[in-house]
C-alpha atoms as a PDB file:
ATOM      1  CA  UNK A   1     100.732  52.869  47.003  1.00  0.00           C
ATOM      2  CA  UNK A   2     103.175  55.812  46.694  1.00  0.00           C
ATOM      3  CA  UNK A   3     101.402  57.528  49.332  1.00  0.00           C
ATOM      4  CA  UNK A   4     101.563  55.044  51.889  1.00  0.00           C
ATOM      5  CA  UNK A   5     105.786  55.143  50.707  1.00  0.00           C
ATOM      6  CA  UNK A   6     105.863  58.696  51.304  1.00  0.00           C
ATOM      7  CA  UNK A   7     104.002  58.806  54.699  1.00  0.00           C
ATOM      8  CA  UNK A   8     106.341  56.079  55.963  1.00  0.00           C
ATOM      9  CA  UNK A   9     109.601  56.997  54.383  1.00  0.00           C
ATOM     10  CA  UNK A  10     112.309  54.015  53.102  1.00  0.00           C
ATOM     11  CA  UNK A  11     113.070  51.254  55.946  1.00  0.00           C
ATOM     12  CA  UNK A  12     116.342  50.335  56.357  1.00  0.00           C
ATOM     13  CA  UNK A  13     116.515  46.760  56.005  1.00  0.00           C
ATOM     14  CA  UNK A  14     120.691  46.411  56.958  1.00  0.00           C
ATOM     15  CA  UNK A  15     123.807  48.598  57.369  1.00  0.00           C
ATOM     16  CA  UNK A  16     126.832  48.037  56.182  1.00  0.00           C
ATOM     17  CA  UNK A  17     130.203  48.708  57.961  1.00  0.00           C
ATOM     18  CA  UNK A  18     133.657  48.894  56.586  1.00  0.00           C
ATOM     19  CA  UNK A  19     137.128  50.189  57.778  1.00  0.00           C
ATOM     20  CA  UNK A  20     135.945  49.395  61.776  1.00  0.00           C
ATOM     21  CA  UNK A  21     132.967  51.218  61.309  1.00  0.00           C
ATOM     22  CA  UNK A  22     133.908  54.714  60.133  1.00  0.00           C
ATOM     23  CA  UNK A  23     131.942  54.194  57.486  1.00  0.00           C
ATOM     24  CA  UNK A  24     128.464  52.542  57.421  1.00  0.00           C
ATOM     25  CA  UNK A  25     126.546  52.343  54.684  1.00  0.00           C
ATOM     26  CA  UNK A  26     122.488  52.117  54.790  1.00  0.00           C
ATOM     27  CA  UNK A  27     120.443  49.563  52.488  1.00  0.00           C
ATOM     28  CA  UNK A  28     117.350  50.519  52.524  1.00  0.00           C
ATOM     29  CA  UNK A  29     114.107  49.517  50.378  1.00  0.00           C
ATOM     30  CA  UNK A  30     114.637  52.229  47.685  1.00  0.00           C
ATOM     31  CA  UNK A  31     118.201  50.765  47.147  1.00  0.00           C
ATOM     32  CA  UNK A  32     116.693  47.229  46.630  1.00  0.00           C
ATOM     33  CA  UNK A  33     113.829  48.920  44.543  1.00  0.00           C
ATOM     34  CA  UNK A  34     116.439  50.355  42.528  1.00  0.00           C
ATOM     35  CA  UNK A  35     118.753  47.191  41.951  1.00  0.00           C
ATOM     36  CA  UNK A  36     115.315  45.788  40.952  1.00  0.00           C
ATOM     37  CA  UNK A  37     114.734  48.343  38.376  1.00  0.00           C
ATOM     38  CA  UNK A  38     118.240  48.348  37.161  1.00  0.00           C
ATOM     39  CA  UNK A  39     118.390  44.164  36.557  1.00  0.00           C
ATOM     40  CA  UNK A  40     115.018  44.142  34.829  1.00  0.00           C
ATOM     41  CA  UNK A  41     116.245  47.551  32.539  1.00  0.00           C
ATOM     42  CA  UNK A  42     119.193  44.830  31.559  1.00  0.00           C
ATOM     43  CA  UNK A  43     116.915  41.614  31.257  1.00  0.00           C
ATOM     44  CA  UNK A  44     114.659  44.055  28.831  1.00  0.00           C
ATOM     45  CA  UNK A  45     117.627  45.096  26.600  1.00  0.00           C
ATOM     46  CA  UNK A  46     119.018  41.689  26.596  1.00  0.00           C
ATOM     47  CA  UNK A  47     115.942  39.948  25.678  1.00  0.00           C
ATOM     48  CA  UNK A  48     115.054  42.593  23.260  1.00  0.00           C
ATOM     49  CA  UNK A  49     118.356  43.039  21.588  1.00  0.00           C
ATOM     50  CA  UNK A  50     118.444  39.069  20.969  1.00  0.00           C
ATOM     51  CA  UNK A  51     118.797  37.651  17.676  1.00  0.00           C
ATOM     52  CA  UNK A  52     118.729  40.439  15.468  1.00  0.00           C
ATOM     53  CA  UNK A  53     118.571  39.879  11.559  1.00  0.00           C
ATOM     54  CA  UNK A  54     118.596  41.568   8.231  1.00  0.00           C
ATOM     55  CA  UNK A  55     115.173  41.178   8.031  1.00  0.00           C
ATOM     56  CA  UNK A  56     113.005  42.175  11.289  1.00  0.00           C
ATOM     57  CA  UNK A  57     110.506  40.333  12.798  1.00  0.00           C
ATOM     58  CA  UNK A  58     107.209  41.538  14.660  1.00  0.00           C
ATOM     59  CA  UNK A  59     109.139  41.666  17.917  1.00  0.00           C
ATOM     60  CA  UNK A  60     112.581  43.198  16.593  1.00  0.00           C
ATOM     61  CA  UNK A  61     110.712  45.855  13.987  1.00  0.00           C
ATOM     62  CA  UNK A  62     108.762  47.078  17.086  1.00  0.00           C
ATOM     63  CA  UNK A  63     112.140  47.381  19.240  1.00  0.00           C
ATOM     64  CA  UNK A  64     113.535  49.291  15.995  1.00  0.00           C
ATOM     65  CA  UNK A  65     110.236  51.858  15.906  1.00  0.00           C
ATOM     66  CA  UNK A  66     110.217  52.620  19.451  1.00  0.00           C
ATOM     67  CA  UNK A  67     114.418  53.387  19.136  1.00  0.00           C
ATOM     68  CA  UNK A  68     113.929  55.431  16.244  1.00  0.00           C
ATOM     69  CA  UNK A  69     111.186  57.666  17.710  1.00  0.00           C
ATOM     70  CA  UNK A  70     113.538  57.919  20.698  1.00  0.00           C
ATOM     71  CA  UNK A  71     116.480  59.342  18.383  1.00  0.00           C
ATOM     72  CA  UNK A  72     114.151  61.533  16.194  1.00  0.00           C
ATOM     73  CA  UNK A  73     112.710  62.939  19.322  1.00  0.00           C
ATOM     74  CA  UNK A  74     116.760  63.470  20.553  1.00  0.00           C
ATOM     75  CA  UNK A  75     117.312  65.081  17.309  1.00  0.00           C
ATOM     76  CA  UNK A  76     114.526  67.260  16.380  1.00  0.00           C
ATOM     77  CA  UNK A  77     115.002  68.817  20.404  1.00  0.00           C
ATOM     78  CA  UNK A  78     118.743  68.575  21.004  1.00  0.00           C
ATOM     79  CA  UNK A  79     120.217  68.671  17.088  1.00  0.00           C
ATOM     80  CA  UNK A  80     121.947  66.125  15.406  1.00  0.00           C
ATOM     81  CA  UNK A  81     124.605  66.881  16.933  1.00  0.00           C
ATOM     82  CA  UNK A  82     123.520  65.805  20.406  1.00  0.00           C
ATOM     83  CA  UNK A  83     122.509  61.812  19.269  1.00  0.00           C
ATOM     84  CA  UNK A  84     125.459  61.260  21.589  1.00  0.00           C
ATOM     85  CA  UNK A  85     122.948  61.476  24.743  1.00  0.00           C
ATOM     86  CA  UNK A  86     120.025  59.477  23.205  1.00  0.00           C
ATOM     87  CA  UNK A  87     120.881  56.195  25.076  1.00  0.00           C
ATOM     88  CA  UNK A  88     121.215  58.447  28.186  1.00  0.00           C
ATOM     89  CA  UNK A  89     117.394  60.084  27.643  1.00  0.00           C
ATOM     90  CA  UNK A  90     116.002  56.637  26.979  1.00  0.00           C
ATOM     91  CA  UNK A  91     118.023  55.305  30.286  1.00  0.00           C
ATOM     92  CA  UNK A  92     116.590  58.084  32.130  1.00  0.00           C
ATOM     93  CA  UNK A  93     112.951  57.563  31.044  1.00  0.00           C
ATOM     94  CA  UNK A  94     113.152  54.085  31.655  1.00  0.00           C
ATOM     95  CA  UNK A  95     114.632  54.403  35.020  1.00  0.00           C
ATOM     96  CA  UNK A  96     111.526  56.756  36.033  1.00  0.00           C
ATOM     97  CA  UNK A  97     109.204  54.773  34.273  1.00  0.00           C
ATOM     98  CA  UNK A  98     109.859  51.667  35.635  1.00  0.00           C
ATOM     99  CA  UNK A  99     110.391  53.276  39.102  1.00  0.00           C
ATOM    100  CA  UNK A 100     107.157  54.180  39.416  1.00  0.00           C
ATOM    101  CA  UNK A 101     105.942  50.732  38.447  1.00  0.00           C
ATOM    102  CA  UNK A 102     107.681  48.711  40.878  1.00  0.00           C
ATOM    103  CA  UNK A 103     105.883  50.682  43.246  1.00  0.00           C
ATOM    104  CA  UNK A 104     102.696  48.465  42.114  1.00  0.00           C
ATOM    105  CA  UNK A 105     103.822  45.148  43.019  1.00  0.00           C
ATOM    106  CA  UNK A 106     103.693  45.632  46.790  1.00  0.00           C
ATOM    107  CA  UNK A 107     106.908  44.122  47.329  1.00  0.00           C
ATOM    108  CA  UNK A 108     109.195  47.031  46.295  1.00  0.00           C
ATOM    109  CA  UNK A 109     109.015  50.775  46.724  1.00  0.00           C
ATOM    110  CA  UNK A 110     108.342  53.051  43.976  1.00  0.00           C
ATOM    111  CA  UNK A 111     111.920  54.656  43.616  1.00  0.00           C
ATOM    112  CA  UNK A 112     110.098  57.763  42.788  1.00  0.00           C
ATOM    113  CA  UNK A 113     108.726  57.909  46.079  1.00  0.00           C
ATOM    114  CA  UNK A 114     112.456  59.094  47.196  1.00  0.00           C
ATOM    115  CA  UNK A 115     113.171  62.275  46.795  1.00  0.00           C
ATOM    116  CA  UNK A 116     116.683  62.043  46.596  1.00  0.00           C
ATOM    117  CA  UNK A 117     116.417  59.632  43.485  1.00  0.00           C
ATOM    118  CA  UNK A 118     115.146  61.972  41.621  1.00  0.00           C
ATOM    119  CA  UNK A 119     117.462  64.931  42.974  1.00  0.00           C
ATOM    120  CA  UNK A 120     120.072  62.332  41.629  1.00  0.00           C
ATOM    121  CA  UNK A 121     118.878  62.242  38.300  1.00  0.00           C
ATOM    122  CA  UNK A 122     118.521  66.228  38.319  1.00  0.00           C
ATOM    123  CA  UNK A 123     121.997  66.450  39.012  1.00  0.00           C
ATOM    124  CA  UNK A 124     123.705  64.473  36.954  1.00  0.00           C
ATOM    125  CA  UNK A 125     121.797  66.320  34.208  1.00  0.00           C
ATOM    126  CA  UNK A 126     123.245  69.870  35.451  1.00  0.00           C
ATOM    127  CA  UNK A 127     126.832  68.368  35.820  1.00  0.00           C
ATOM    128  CA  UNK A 128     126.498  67.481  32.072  1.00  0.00           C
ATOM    129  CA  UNK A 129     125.181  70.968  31.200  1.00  0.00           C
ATOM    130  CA  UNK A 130     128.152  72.318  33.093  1.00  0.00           C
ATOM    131  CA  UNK A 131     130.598  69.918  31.414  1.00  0.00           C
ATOM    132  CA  UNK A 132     129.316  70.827  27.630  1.00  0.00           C
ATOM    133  CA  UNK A 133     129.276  74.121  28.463  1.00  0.00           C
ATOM    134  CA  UNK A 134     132.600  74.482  29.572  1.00  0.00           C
ATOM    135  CA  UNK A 135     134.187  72.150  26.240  1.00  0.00           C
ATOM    136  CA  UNK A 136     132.803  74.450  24.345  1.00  0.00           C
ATOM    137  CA  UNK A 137     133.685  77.810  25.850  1.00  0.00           C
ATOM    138  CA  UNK A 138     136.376  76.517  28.207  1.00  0.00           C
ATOM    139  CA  UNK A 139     136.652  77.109  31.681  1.00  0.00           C
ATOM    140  CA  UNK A 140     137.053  80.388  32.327  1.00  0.00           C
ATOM    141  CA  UNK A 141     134.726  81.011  29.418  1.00  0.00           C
ATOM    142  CA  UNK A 142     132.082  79.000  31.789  1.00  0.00           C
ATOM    143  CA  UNK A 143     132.038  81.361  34.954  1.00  0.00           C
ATOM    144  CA  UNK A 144     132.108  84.312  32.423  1.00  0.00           C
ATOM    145  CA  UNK A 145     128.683  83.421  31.090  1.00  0.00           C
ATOM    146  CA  UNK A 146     127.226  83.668  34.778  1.00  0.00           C
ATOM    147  CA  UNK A 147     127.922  88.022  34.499  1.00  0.00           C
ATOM    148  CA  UNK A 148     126.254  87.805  30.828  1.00  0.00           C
ATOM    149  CA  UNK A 149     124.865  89.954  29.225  1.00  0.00           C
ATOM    150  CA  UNK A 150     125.522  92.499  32.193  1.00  0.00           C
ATOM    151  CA  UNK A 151     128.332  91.431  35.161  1.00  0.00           C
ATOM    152  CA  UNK A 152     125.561  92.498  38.403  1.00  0.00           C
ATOM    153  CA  UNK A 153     123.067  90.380  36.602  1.00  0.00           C
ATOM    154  CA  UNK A 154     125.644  87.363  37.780  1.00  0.00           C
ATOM    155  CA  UNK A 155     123.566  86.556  41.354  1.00  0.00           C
ATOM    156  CA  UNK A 156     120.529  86.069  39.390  1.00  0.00           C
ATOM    157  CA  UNK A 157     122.135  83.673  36.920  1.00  0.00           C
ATOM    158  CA  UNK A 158     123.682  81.892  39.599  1.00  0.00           C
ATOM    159  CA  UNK A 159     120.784  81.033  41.676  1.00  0.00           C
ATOM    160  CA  UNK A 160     118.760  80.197  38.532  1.00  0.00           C
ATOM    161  CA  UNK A 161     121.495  78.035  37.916  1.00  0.00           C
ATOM    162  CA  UNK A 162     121.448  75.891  41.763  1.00  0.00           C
ATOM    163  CA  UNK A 163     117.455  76.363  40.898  1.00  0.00           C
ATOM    164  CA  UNK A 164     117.198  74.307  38.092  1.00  0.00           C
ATOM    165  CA  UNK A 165     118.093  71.128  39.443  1.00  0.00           C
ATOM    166  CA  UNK A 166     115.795  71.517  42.737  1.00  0.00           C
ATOM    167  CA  UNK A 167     112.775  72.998  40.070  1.00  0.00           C
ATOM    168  CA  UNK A 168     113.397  69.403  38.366  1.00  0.00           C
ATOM    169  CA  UNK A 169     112.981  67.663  41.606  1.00  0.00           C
ATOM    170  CA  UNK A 170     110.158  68.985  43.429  1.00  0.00           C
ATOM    171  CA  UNK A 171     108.218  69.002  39.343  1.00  0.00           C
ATOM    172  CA  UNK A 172     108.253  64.732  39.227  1.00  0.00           C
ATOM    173  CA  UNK A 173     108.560  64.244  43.115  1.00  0.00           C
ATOM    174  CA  UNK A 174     105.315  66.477  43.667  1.00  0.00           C
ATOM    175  CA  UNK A 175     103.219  65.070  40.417  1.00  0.00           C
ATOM    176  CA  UNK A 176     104.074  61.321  41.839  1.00  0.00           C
ATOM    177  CA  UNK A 177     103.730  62.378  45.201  1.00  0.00           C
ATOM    178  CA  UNK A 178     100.274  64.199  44.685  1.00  0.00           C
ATOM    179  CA  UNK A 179      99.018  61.332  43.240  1.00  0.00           C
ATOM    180  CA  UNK A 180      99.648  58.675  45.445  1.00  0.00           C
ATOM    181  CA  UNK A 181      98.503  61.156  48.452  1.00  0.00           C
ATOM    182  CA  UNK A 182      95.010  61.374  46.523  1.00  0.00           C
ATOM    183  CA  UNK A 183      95.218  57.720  46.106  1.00  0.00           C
ATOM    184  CA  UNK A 184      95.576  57.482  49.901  1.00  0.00           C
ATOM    185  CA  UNK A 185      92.804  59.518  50.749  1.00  0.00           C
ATOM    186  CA  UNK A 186      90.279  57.869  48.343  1.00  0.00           C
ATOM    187  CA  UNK A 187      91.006  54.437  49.842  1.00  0.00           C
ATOM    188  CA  UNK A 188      90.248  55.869  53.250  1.00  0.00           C
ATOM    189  CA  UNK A 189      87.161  57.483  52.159  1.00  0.00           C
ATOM    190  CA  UNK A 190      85.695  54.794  50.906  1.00  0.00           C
ATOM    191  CA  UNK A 191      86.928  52.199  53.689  1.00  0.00           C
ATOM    192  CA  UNK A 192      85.025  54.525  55.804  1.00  0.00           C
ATOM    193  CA  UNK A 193      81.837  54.478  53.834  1.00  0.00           C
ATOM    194  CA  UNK A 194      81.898  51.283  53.540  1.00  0.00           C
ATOM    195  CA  UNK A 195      81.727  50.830  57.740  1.00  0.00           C
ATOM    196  CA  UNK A 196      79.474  53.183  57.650  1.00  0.00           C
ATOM    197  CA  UNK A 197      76.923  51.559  55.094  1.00  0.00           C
ATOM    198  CA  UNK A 198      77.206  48.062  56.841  1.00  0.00           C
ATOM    199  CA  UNK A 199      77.077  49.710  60.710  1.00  0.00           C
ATOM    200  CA  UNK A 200      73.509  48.843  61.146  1.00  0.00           C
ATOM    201  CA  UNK A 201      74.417  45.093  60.591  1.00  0.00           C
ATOM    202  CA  UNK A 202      75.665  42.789  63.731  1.00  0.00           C
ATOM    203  CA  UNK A 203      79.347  43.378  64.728  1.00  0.00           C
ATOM    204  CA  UNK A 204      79.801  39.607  63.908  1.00  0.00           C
ATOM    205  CA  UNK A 205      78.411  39.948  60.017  1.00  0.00           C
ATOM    206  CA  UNK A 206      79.795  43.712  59.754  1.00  0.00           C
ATOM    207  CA  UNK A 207      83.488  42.110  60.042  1.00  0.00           C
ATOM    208  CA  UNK A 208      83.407  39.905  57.065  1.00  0.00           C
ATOM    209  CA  UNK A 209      81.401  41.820  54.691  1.00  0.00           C
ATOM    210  CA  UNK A 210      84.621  42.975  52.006  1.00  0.00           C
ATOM    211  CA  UNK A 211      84.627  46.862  51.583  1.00  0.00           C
ATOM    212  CA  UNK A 212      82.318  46.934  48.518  1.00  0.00           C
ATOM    213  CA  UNK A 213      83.088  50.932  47.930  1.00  0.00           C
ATOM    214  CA  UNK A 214      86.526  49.706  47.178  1.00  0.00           C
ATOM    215  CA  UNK A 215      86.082  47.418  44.484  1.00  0.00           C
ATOM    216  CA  UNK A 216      86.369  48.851  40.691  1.00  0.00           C
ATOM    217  CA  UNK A 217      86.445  52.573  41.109  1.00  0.00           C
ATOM    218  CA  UNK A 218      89.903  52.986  42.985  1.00  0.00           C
ATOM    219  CA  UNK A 219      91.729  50.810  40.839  1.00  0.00           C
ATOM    220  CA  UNK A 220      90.546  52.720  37.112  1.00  0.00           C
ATOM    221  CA  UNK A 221      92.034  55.711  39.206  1.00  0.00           C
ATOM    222  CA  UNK A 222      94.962  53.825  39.860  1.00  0.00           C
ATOM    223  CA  UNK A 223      95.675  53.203  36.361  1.00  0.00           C
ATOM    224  CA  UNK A 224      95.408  57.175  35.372  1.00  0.00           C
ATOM    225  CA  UNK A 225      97.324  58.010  38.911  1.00  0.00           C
ATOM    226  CA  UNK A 226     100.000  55.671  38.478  1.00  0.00           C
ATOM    227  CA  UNK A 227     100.438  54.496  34.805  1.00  0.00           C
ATOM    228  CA  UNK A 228      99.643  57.143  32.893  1.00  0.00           C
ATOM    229  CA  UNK A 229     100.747  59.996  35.757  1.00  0.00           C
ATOM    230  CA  UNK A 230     103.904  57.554  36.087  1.00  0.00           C
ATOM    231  CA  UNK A 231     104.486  57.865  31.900  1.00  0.00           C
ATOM    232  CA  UNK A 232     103.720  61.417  31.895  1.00  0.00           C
ATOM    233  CA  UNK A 233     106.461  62.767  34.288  1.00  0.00           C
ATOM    234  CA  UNK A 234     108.989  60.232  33.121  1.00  0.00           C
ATOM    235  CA  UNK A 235     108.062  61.876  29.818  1.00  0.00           C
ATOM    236  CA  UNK A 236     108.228  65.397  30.770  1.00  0.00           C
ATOM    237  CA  UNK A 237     111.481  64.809  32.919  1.00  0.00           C
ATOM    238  CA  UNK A 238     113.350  63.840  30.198  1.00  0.00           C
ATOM    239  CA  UNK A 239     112.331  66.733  27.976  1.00  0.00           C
ATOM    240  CA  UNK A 240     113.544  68.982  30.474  1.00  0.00           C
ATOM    241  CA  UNK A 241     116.622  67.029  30.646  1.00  0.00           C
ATOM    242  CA  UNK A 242     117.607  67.784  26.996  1.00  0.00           C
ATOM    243  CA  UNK A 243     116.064  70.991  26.745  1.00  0.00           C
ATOM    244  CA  UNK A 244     118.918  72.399  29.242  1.00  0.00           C
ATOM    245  CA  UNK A 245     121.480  70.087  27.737  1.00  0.00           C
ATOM    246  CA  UNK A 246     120.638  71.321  24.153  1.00  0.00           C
ATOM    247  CA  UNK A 247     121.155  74.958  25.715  1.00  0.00           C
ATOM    248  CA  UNK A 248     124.338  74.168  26.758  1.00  0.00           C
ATOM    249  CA  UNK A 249     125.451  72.218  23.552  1.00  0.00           C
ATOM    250  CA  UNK A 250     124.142  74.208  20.884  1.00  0.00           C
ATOM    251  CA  UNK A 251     124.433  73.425  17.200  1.00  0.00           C
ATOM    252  CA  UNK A 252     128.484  74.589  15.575  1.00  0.00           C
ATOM    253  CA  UNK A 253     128.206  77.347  13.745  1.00  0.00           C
ATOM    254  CA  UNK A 254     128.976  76.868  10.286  1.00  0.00           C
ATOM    255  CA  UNK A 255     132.290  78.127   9.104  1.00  0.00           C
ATOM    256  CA  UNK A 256     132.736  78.697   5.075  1.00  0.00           C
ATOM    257  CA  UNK A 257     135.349  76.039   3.719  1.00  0.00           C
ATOM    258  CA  UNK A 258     138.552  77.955   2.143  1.00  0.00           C
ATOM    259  CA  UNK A 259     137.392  76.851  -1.377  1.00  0.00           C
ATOM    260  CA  UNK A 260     134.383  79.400  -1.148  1.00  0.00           C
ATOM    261  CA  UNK A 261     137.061  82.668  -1.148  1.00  0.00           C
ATOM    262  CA  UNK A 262     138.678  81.182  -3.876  1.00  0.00           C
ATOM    263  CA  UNK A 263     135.891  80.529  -6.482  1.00  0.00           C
ATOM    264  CA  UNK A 264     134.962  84.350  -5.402  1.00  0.00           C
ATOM    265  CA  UNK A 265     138.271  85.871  -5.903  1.00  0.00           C
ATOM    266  CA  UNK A 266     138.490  83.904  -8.841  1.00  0.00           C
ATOM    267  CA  UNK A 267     134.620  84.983 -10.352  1.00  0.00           C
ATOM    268  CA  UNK A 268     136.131  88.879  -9.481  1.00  0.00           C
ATOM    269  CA  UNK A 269     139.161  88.411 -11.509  1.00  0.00           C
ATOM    270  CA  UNK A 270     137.210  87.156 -14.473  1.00  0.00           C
ATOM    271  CA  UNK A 271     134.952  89.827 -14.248  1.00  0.00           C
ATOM    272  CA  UNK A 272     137.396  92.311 -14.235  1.00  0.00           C
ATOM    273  CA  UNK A 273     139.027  90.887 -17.262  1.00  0.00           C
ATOM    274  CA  UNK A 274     135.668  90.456 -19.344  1.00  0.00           C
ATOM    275  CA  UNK A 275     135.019  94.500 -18.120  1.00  0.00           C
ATOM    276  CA  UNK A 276     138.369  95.391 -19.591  1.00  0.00           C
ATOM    277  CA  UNK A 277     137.779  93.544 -23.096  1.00  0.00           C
ATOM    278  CA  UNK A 278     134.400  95.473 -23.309  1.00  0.00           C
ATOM    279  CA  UNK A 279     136.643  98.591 -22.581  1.00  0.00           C
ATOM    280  CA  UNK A 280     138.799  97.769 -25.304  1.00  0.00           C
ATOM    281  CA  UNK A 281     136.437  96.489 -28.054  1.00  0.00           C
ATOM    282  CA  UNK A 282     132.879  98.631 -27.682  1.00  0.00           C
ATOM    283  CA  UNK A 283     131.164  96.205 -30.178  1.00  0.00           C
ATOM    284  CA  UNK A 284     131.234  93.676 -27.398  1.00  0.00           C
ATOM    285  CA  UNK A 285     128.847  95.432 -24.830  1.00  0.00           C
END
């Protein structure tokens, strides 16, 4: 469980030395948990992405609905003009998704359960804001907006700014966290009543009677704590994520095409002429 990850922290399971030791490098079980994620994310697209035709098939015309909601979601929250990051939302989700999962199996740890996972995640989505923002308004153009709309307003921007990433964090590490903590607690609550109901019974029975209280209720829990929970702030993690990029990369303004002035100054000239013939010749009007 995710609680039981959190309580113990990541093992390392080897180090890693290069250049005579000035620089070791730790392997621990969320890096393995995370190389797990990231080879089943590419056996899914492979095997999914196989054999594509003309004319879809069950498998290939589910594949296709599930990627269009994904860029209709991108679209109707970021603008059209942000379909660029789609494959980067539905990486993200995935990543968190399946993250949480692994956590399930008992062999690997839920990468979730890491706190600096998910503080990784939360900043590579700032460093993007920061790099749209500044294409679009330049560099200098970037630190101006920190002293907008008033310059001793910029200290308050600026820690909202290192705030967002950390308010990203501590949302989806706290929701997983809280959940696997409850999980925790519930197990040991009912291991303990369990004892308790079959402490009247000879030490010799007691020790092989299975911990009935456990059976059934914990694991339709489970499946709301850590499925649905797990879908949730995947979910909600990356609508935050294009939320702030959207802010940063907002829709072009449109800028009239050089043909409109024309076909005005044109429409005034032959206005002015048609005035002028009415001028002349009063039977016209």
């Amino acid at each position: 469980m995710a609680g039981d990850s959190l309580s113990r922290g990541a093992k390392i399971l080897f180090r890693i030395t290069m250049f005579n030791g000035a620089v070791t490098i730790d392997i621990t079980q969320t890096t393995i948990s995370l190389l797990a994620v990231t080879i089943i994310t590419v056996i899914l697209a492979l095997i999914l992405g196989r054999g594509i035709t003309k004319k879809p098939g069950k498998k290939q015309a589910v594949v296709e609905k599930i990627v269009m909601m994904l860029y209709n979601l991108v679209e109707s929250t970021m603008g059209k003009h942000n379909l660029k990051y789609a494959p980067y939302i539905g990486t993200l989700f995935l990543s968190s998704l399946l993250g949480t999962l692994i956590g399930l199996t008992k062999i690997f740890r839920s990468t979730t359960a890491d706190l600096m996972v998910i503080l990784g995640w939360a900043l590579l989505t700032t460093f993007l804001c920061w790099y749209e923002t500044i294409r679009n308004r330049g560099f200098f153009g970037w630190l101006k907006s920190y002293a907008e709309p008033v310059f001793f307003i910029a200290p308050i921007n600026i820690v909202s700014e290192v705030a967002q990433p950390i308010a990203m964090t501590f949302r989806h590490f706290g929701n997983i966290a809280g959940g696997g903590v409850l999980m925790s607690i519930l197990y040991a609550a009912l291991a303990s009543l369990s004892s308790l109901l079959f402490k009247g019974l000879p030490e010799a029975v007691a020790s092989v009677m299975p911990p009935i209280f456990q059976i059934g209720a914990p694991a339709i829990l489970s499946l709301y704590f850590d499925l649905f929970s797990g879908l949730m702030q995947a979910f909600v993690f990356s609508l935050l994520t294009m939320v702030y990029i959207a802010a940063a990369n907002p829709a072009p303004v449109a800028v009239p095409t050089a043909e409109k002035p024309k076909k005005a100054k044109k429409q005034k000239v032959k206005l002015a002429k048609t005035a002028q013939q009415t001028d002349a010749d009063p039977r016209q009007s």
